[in-house]
Protein backbone atom coordinates (compact mmCIF):
# COMPACT_ATOMS: atom_id res chain seq x y z
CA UNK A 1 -37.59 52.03 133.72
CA UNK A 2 -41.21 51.87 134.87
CA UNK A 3 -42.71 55.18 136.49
CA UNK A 4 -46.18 54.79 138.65
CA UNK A 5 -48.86 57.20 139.02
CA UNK A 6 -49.06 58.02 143.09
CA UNK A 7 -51.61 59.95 144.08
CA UNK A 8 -54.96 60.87 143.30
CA UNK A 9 -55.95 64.37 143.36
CA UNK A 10 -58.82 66.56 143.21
CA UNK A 11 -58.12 70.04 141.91
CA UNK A 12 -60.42 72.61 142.06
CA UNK A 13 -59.75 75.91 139.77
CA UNK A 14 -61.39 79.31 140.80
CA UNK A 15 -60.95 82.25 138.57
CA UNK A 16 -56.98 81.87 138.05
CA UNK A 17 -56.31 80.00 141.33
CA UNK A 18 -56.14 76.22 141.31
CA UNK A 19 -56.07 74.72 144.77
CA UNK A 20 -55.76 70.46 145.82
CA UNK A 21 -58.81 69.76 148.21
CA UNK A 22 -58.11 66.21 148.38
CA UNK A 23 -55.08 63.74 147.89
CA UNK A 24 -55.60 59.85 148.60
CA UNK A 25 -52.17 57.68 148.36
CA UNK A 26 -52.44 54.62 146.79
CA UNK A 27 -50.97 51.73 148.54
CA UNK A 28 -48.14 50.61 146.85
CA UNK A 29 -47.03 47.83 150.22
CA UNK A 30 -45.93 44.25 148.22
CA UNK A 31 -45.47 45.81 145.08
CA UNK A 32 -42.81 44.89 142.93
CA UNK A 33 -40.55 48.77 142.20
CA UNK A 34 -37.46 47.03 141.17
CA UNK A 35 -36.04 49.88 138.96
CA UNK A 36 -39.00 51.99 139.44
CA UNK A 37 -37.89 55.91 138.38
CA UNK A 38 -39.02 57.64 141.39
CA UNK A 39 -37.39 60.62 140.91
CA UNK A 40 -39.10 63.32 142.76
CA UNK A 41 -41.63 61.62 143.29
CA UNK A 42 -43.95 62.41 145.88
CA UNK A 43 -44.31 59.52 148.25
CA UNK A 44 -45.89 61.18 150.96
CA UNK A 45 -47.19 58.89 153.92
CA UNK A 46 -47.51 56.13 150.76
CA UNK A 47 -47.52 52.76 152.29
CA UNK A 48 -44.58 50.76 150.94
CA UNK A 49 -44.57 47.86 153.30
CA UNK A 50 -42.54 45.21 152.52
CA UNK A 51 -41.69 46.45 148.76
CA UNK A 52 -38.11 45.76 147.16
CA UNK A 53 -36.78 48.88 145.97
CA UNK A 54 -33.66 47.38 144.38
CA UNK A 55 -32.21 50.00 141.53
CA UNK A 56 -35.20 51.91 141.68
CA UNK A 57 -34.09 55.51 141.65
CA UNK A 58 -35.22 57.57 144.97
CA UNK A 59 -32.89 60.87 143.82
CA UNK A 60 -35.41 63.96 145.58
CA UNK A 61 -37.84 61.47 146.30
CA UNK A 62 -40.31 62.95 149.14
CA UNK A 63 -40.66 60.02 151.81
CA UNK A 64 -41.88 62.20 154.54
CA UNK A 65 -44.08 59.44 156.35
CA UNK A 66 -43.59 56.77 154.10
CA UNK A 67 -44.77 53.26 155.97
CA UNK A 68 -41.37 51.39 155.00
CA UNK A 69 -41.91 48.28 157.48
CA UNK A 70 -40.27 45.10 156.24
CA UNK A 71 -39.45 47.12 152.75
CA UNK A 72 -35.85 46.37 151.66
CA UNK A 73 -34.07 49.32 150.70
CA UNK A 74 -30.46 47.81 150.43
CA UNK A 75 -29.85 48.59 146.72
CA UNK A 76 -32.45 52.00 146.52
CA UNK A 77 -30.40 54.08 144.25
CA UNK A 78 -29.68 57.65 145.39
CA UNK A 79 -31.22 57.12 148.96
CA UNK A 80 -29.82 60.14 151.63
CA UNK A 81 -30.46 59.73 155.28
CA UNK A 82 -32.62 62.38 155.43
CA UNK A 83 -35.39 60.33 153.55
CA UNK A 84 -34.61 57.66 156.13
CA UNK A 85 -35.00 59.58 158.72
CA UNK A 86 -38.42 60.91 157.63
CA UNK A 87 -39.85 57.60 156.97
CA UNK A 88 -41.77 55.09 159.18
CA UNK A 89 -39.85 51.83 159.08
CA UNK A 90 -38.81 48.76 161.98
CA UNK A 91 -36.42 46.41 162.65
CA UNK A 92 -37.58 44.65 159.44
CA UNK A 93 -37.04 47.71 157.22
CA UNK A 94 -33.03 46.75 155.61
CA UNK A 95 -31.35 49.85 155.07
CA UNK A 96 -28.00 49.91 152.53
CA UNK A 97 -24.79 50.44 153.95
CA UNK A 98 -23.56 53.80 155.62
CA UNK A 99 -27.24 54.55 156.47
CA UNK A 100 -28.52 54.28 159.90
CA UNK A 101 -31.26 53.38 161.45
CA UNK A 102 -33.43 56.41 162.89
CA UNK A 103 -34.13 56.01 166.65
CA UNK A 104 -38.11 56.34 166.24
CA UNK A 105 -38.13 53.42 164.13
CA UNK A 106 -39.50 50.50 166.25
């Protein structure tokens, strides 16, 4: 099981409140997540173009605007539509069975 570091952040602390000014994704497109524990994980808007995502675990994974052209999500484990539908993908993107393809994808 391999987990990945997905964000950088810059936290500021002032008297007891700690706020994020700043949160950069790191481009994970090509990358090889093959049973990749990305459980909760916060994907958010993370380019994962063309990535294989085979067995890697996606259980309350946050994929709001995740870039998931020509990615192949056939064998993601514990992928729900609703993370489909929030995600960027095309006709490239292959989605497992009993998933469908959201209308805004292109």
């Amino acid at each position: 099981v391999t987990r990945f570091s997905y964000c950088m952040e810059t936290i500021i602390q002032a008297g007891n409140k700690r706020m994020k000014i700043a949160s950069v994704p790191i481009v994970l497109r090509r990358r090889d997540l093959r049973r990749a524990d990305l459980r909760s994980a916060l994907l958010i808007s993370a380019d994962l173009s063309r990535v294989d995502l085979a067995d890697a675990d996606l259980l309350g994974a946050d994929l709001r605007d995740a870039a998931v052209a020509g990615a192949d999500l056939t064998r993601a484990l514990f992928l729900g539509q609703a993370q489909v539908n929030a995600m960027r993908g095309d006709a490239s993107t292959r989605l497992p069975d009993g998933l469908a393809r959201p209308a805004h994808w292109r």
